[in-house]
N, C-alpha and C. Protein backbone atom coordinates (compact mmCIF):
# COMPACT_ATOMS: atom_id res chain seq x y z
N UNK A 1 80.38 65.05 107.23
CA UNK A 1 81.12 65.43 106.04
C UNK A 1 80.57 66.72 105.44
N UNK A 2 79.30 66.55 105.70
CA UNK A 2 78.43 68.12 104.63
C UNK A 2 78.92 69.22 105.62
N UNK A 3 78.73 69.31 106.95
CA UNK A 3 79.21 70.09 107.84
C UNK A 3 80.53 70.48 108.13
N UNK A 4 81.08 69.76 107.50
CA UNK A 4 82.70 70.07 107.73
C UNK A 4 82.80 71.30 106.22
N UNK A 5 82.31 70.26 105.14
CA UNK A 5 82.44 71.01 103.58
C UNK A 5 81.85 72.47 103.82
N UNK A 6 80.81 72.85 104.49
CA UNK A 6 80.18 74.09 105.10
C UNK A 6 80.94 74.84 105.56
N UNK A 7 81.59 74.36 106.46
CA UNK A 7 82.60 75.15 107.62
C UNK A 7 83.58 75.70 107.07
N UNK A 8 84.00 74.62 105.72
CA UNK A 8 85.35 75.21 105.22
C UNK A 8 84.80 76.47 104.51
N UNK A 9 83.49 75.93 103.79
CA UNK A 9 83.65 77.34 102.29
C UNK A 9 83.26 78.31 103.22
N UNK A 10 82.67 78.57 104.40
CA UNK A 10 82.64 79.36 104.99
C UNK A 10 83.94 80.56 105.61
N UNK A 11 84.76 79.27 106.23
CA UNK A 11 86.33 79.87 106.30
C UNK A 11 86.86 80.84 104.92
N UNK A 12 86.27 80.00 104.29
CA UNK A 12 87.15 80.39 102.90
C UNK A 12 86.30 82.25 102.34
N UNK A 13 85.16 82.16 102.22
CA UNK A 13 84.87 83.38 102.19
C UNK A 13 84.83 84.43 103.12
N UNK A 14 84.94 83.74 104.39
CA UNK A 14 85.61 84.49 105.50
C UNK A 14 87.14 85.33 105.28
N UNK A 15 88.03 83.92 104.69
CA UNK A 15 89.25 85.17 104.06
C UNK A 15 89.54 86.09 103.18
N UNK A 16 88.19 85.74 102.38
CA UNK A 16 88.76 86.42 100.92
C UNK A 16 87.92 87.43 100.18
N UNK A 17 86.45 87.33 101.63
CA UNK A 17 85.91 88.92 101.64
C UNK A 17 86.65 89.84 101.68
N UNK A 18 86.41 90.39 100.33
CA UNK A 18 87.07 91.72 100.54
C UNK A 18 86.38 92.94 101.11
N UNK A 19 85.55 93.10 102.13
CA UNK A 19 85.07 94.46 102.99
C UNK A 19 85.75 93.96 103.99
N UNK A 20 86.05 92.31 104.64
CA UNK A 20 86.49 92.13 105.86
C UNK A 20 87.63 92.40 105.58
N UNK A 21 88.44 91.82 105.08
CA UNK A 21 90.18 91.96 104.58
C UNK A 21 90.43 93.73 104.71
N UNK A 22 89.38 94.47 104.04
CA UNK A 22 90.01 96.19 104.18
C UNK A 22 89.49 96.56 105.71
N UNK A 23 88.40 96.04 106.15
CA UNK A 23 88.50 96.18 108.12
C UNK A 23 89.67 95.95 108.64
N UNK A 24 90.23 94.64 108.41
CA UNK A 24 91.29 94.53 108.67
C UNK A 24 92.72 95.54 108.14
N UNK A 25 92.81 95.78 107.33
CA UNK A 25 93.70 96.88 106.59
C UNK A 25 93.87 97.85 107.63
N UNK A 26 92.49 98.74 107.80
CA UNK A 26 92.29 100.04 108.35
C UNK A 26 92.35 99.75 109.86
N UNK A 27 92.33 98.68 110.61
CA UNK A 27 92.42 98.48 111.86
C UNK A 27 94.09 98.29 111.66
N UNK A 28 94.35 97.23 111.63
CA UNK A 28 96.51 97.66 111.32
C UNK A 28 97.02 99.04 111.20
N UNK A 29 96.64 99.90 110.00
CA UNK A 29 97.00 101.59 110.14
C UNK A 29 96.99 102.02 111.14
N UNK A 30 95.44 101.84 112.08
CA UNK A 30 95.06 102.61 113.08
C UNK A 30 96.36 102.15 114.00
N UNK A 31 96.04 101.30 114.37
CA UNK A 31 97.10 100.58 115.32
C UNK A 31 98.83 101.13 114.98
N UNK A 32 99.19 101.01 114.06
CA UNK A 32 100.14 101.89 113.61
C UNK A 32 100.57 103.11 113.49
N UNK A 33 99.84 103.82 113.59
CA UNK A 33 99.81 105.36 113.60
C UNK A 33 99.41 105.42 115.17
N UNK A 34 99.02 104.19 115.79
CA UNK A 34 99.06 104.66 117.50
C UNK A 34 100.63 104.47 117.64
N UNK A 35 100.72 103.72 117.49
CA UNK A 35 102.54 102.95 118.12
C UNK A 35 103.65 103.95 117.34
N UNK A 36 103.24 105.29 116.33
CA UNK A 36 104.34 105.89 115.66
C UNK A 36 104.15 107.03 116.76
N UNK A 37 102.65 107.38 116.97
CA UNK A 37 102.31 108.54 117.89
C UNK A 37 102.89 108.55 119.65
N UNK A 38 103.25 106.99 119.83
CA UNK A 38 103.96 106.89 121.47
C UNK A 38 105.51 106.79 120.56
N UNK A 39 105.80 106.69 120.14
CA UNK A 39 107.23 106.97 119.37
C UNK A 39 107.67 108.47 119.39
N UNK A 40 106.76 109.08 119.06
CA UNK A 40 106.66 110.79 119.24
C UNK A 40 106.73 110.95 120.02
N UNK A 41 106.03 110.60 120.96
CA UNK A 41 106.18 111.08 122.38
C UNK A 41 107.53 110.59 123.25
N UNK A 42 107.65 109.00 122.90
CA UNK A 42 108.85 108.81 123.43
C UNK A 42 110.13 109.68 122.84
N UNK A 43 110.01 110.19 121.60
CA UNK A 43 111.00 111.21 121.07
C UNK A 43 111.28 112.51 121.78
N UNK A 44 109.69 113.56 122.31
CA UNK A 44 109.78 114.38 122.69
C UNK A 44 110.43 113.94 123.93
N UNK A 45 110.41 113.03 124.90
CA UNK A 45 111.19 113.06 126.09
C UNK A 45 112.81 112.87 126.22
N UNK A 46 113.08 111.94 124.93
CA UNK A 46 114.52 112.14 124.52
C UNK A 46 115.18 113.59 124.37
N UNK A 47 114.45 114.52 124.24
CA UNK A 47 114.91 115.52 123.84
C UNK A 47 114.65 116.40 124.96
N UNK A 48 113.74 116.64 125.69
CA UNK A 48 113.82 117.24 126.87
C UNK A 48 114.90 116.92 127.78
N UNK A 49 115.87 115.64 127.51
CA UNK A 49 116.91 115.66 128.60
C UNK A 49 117.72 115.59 128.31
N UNK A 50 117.98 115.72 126.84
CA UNK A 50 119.03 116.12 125.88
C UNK A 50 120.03 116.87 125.86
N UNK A 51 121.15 117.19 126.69
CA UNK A 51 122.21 118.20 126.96
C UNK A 51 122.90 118.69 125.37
N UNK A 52 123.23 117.87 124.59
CA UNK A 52 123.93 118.01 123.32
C UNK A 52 123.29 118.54 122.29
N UNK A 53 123.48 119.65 121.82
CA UNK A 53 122.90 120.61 120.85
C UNK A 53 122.94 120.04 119.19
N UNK A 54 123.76 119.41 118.97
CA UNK A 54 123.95 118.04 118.15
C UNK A 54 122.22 117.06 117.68
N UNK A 55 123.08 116.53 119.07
CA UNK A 55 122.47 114.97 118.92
C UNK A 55 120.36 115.49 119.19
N UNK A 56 120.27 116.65 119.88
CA UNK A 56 119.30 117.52 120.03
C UNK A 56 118.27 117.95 118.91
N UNK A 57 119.26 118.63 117.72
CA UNK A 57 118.94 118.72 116.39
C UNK A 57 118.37 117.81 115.38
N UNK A 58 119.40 116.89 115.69
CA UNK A 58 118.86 115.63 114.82
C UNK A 58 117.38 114.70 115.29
N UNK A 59 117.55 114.84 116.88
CA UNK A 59 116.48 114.02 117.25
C UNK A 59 114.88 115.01 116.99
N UNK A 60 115.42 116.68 116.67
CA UNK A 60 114.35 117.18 116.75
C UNK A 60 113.62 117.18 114.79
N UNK A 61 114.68 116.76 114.18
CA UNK A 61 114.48 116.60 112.42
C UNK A 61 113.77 115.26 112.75
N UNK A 62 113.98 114.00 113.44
CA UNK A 62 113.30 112.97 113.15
C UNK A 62 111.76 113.11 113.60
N UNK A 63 111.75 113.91 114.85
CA UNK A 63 110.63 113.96 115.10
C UNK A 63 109.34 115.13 114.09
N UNK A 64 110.56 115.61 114.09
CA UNK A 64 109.57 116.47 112.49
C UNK A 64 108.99 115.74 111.66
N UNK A 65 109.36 114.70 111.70
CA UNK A 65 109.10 113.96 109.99
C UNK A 65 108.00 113.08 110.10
N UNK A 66 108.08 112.64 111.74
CA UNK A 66 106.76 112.05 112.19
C UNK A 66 105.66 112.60 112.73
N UNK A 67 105.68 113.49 112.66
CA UNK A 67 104.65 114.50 113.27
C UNK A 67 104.90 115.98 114.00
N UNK A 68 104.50 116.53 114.13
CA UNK A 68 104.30 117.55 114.96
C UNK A 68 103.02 117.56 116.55
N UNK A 69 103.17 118.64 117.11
CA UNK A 69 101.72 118.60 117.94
C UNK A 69 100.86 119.18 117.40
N UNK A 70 100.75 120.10 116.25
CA UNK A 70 99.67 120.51 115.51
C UNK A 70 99.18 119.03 114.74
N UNK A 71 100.24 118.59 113.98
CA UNK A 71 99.58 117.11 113.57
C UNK A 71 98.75 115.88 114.52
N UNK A 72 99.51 115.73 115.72
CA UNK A 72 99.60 114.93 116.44
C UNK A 72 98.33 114.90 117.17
N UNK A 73 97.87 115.93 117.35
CA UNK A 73 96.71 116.84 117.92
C UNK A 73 95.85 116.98 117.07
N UNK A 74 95.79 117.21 115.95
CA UNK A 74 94.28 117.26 114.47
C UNK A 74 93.55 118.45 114.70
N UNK A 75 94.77 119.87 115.36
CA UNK A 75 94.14 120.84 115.45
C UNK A 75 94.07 121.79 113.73
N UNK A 76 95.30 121.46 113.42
CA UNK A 76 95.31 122.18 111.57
C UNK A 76 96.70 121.64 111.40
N UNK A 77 96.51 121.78 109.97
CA UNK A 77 97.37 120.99 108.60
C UNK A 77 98.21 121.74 108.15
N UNK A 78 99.63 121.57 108.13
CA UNK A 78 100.32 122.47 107.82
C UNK A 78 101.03 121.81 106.06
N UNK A 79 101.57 122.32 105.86
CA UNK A 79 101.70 122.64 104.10
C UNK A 79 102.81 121.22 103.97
N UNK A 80 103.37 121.12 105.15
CA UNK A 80 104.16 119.88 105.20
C UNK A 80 103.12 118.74 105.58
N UNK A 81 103.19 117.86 105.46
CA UNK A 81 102.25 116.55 105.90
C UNK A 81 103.50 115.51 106.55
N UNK A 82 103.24 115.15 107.92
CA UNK A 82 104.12 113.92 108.45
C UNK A 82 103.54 112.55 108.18
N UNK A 83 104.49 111.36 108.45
CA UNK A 83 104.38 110.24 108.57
C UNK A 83 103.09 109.80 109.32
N UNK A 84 103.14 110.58 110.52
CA UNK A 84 101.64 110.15 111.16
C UNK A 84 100.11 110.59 110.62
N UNK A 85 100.42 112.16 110.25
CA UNK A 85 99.32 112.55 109.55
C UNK A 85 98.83 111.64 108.13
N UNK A 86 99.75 111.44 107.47
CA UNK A 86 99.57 110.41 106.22
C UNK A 86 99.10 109.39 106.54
N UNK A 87 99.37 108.79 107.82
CA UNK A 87 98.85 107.40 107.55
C UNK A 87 97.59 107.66 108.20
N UNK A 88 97.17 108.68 109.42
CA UNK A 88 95.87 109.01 109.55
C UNK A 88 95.13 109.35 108.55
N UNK A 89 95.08 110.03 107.79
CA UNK A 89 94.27 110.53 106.84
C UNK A 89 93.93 109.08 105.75
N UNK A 90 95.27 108.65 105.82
CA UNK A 90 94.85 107.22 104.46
C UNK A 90 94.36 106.52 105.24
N UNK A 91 93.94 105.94 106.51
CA UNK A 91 92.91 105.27 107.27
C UNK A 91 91.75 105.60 107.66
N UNK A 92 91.52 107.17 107.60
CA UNK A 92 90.47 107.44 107.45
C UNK A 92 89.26 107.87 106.04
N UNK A 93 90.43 107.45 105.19
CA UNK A 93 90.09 106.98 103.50
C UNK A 93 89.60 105.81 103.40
N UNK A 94 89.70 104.81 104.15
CA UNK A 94 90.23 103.49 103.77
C UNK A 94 87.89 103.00 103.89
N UNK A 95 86.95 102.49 103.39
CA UNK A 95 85.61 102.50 103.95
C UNK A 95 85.62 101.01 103.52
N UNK A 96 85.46 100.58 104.45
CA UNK A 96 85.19 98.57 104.50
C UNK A 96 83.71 98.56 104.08
């Protein structure tokens, strides 16, 4: 019984540490800003075989908005900030 009562409050401050809970936070972002960054990429190939000057345009505004290869890359910061850069930078804010 004492060992069980242990185990739980243990569980229990296990969830409701808050340095573990923001590890967790900043590991989700990361992970997220990977899966937006193969999104980019899967974008740039949409558009390399892209015949329609149209549908071309638009796919090249969405991919603007998520990044660039200057962003994408963390070579320099341009005056615009994308979706990916934002959430990189706020995960690398984030200190558990």
């Amino acid at each position: 019984m004492m060992e069980t009562k242990k185990l739980i409050k243990e569980k229990l401050n296990e969830e409701f540490n808050p340095h573990k809970r923001l590890s967790m936070v900043k590991a989700v972002m990361q992970k997220c800003a990977n899966h937006l960054f193969d999104a980019y990429r899967e974008l740039d190939m949409a558009i390399q075989y892209c015949d329609d000057p149209i549908v071309r345009a638009k796919l090249e505004a969405v991919r603007g908005l998520l990044g660039n290869d200057i962003h994408t890359a963390g070579y320099m910061e341009s005056e615009t900030p994308s979706v990916i850069t934002n959430l990189q930078t706020l995960a690398n804010e984030v200190k558990p």
